[in-house]
N, C-alpha and C. Protein backbone atom coordinates (compact mmCIF):
# COMPACT_ATOMS: atom_id res chain seq x y z
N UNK A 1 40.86 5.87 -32.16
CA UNK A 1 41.17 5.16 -30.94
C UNK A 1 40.01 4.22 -30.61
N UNK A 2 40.18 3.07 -29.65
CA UNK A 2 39.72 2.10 -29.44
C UNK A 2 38.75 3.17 -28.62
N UNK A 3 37.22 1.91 -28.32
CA UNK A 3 36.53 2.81 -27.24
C UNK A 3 37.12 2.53 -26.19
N UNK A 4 36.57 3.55 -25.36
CA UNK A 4 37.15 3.84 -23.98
C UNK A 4 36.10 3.38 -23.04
N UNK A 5 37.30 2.02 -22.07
CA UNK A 5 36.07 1.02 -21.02
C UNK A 5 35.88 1.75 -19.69
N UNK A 6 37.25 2.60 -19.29
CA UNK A 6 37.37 3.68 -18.43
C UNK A 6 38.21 4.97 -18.57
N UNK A 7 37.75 5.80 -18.53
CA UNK A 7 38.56 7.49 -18.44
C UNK A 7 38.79 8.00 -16.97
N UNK A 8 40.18 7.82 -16.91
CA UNK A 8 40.87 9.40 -15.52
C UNK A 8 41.71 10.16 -15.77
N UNK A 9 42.14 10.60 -14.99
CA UNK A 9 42.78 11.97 -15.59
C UNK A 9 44.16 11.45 -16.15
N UNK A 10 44.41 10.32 -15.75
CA UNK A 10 45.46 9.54 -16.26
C UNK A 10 45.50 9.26 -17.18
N UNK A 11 44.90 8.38 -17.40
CA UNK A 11 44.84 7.80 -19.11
C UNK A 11 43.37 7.06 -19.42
N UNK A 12 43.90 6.82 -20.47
CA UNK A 12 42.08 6.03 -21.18
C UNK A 12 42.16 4.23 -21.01
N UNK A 13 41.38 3.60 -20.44
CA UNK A 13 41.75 2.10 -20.63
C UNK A 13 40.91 1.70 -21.58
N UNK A 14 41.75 0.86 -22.33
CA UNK A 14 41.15 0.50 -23.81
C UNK A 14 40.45 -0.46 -24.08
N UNK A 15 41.29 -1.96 -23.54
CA UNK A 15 41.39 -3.04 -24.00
C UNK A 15 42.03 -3.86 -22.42
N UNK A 16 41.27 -4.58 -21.42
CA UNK A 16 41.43 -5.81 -21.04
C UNK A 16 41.33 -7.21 -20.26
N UNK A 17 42.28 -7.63 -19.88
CA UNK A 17 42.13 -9.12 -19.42
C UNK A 17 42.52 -9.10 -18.34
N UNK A 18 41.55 -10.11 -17.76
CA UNK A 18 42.24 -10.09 -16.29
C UNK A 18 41.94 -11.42 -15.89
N UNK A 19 42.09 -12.04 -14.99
CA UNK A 19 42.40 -13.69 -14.02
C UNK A 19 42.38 -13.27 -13.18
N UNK A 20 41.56 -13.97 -12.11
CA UNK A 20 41.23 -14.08 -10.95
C UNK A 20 41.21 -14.93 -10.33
N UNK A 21 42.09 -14.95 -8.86
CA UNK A 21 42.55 -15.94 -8.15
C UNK A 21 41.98 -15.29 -6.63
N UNK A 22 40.93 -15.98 -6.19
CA UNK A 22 40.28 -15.48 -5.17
C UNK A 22 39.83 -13.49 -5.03
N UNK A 23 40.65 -13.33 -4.43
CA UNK A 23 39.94 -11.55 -3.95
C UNK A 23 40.86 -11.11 -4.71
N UNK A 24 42.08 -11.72 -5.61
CA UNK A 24 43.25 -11.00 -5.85
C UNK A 24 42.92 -11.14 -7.99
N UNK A 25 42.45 -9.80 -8.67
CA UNK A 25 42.64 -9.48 -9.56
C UNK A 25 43.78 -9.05 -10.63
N UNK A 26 44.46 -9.98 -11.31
CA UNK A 26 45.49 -9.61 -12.12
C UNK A 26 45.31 -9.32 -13.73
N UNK A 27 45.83 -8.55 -14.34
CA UNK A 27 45.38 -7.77 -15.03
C UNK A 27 46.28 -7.20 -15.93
N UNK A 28 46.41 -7.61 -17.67
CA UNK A 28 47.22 -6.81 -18.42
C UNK A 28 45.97 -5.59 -19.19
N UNK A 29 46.23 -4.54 -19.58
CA UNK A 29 45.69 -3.79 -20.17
C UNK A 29 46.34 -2.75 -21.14
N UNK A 30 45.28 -2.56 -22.23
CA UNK A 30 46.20 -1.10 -22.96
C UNK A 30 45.48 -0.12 -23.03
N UNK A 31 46.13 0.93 -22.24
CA UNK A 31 45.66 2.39 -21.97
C UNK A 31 46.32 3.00 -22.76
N UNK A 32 45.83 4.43 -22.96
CA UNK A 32 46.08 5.61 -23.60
C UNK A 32 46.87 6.55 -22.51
N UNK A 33 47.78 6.73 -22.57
CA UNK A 33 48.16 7.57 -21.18
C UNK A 33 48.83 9.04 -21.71
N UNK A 34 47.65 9.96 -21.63
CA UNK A 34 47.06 11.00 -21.96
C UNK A 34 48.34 11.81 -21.84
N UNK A 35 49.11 12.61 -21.53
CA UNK A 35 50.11 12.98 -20.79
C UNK A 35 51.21 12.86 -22.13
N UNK A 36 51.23 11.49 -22.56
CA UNK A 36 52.68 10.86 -23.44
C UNK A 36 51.55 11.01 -24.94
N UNK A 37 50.82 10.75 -24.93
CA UNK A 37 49.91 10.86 -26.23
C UNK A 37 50.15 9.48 -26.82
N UNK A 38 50.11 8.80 -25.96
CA UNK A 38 50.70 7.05 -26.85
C UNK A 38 50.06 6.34 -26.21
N UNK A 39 49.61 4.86 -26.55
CA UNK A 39 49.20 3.27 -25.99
C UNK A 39 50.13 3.01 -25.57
N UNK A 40 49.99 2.63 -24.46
CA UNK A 40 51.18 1.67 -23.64
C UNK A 40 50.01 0.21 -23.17
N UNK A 41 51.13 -0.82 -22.93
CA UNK A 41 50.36 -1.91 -21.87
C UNK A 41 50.70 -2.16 -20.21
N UNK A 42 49.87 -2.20 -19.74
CA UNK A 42 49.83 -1.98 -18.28
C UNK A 42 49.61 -3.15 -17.40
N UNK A 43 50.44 -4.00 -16.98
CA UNK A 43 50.23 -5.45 -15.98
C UNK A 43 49.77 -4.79 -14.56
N UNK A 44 48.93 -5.09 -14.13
CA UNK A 44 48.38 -4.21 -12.98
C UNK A 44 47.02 -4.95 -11.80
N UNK A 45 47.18 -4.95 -10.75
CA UNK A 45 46.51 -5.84 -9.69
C UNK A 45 45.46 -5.05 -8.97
N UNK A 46 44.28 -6.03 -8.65
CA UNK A 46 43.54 -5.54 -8.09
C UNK A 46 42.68 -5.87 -7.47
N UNK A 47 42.16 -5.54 -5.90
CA UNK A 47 41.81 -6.85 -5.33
C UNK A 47 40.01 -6.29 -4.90
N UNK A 48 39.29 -7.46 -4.91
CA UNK A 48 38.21 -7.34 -4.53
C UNK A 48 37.79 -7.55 -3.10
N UNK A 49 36.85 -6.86 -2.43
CA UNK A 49 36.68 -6.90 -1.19
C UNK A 49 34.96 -6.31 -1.16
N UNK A 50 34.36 -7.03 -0.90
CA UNK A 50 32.44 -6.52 -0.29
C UNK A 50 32.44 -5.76 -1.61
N UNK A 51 32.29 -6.98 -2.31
CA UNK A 51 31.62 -6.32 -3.95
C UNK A 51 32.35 -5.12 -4.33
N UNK A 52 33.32 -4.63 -4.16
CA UNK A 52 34.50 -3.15 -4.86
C UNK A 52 35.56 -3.98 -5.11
N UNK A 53 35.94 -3.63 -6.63
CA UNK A 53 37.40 -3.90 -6.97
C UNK A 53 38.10 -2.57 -7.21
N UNK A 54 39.32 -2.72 -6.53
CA UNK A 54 40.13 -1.66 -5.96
C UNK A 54 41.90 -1.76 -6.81
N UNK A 55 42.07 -0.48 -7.85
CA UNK A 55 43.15 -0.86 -8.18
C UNK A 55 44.13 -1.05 -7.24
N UNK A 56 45.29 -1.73 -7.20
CA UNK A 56 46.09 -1.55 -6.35
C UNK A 56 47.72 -0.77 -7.07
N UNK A 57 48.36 -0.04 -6.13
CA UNK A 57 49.30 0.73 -6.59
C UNK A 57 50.49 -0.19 -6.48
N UNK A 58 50.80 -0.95 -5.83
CA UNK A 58 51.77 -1.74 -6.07
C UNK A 58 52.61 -2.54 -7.23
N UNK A 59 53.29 -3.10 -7.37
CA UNK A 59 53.72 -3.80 -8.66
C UNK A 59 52.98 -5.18 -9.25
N UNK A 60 52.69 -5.57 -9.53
CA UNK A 60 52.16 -7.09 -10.28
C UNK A 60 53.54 -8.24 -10.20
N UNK A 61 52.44 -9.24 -9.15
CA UNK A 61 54.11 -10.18 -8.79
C UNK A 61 53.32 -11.60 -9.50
N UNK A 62 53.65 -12.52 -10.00
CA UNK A 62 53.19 -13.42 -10.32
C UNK A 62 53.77 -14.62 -10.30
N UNK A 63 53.64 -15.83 -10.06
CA UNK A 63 54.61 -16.89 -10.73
C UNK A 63 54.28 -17.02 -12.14
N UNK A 64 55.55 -17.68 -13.06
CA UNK A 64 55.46 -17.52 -14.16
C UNK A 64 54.38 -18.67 -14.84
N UNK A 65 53.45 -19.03 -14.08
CA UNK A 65 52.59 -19.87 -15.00
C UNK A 65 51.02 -19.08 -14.88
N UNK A 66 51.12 -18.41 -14.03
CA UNK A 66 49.92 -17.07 -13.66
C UNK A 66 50.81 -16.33 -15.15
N UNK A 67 51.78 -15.66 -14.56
CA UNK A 67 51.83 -15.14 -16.22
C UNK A 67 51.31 -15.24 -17.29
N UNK A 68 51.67 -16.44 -17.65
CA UNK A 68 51.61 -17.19 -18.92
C UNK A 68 50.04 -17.18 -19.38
N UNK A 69 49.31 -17.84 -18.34
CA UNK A 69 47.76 -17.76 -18.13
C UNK A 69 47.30 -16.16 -18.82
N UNK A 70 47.95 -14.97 -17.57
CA UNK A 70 47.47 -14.03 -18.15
C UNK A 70 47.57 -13.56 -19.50
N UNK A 71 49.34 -13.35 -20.02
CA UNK A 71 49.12 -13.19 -21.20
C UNK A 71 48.20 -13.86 -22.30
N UNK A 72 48.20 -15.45 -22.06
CA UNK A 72 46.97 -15.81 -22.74
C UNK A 72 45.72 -15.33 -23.40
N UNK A 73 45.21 -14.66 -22.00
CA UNK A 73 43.98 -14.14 -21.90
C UNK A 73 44.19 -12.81 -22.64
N UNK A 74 45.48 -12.37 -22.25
CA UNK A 74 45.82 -10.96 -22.98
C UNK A 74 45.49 -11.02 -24.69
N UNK A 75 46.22 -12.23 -24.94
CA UNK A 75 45.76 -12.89 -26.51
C UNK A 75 44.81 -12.75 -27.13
N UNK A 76 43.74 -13.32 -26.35
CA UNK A 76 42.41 -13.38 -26.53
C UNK A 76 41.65 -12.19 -26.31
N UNK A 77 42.22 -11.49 -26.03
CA UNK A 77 40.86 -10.07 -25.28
C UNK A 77 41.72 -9.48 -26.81
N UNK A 78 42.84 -9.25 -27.74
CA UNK A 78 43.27 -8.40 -28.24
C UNK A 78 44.02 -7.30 -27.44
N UNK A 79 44.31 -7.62 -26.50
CA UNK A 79 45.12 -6.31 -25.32
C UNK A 79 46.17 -6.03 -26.29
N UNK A 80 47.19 -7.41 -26.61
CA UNK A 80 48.48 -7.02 -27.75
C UNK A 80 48.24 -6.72 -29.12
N UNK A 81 48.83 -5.98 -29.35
CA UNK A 81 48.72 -5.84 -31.17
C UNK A 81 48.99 -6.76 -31.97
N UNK A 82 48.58 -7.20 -32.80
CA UNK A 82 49.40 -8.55 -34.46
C UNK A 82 50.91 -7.97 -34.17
N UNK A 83 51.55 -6.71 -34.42
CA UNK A 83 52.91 -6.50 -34.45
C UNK A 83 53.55 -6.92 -32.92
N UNK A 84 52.97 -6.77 -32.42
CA UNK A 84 54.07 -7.32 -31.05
C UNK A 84 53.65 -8.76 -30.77
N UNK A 85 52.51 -9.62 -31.42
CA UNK A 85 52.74 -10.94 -31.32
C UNK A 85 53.75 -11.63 -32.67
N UNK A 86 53.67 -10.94 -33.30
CA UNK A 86 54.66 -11.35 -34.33
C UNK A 86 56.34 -11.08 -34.10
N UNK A 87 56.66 -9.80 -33.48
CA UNK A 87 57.63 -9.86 -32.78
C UNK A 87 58.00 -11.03 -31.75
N UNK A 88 57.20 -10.89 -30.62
CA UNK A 88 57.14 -12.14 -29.49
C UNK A 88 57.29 -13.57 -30.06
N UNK A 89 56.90 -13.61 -31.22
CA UNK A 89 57.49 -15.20 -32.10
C UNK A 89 58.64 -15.11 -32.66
N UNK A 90 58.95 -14.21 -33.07
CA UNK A 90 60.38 -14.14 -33.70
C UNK A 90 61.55 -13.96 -32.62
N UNK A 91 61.08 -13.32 -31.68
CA UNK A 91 62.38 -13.75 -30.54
C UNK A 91 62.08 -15.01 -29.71
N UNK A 92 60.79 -15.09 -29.39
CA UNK A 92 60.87 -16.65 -28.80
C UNK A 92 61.74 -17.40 -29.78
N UNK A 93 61.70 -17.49 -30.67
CA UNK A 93 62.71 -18.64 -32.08
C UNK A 93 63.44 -18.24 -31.98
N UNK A 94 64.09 -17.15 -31.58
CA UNK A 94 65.71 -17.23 -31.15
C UNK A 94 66.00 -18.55 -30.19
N UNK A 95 65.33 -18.37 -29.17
CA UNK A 95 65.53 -18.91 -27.99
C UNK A 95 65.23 -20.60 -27.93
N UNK A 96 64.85 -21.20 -29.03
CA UNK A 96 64.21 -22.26 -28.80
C UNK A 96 65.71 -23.08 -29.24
């Protein structure tokens, strides 16, 4: 397994990226989620306030060019695997 950037009783975070738009932290990541014994990826927000960034439990809302941005970054950090960007091209070419 990848090293581990944070451990809770939840899961292990592995790998990621995040964009930042003022106090408001957005964020794809791939955790270990201890429980299922598997990597999953996790889109997940989090906002800063007097130097603490604070996950937030809510859902991750974005417009789709914040998206796009993030996954980017997701690209670049390695958050996705070669197999699911190679997938993600082969159905984008459906669609084109």
């Amino acid at each position: 397994m990848s090293n581990v950037i944070k451990s809770t009783d939840y899961c292990d975070l592995l790998k990621q990226a995040i964009v930042q738009e003022g106090s408001d932290i957005s964020a794809v990541e791939k955790i270990y989620v201890k429980a299922q014994g598997r990597e999953e990826i996790r889109f997940t927000w989090y906002t800063e306030k007097e130097g603490k960034t604070r996950f937030q439990l809510r859902p991750l809302d974005l417009p789709e060019e914040e998206l796009l941005e993030l996954m980017k970054v997701g690209f670049e950090k390695e958050v996705f695997s070669p197999e699911f960007r190679n997938d993600l091209k082969r159905i984008l070419a459906e669609f084109d």
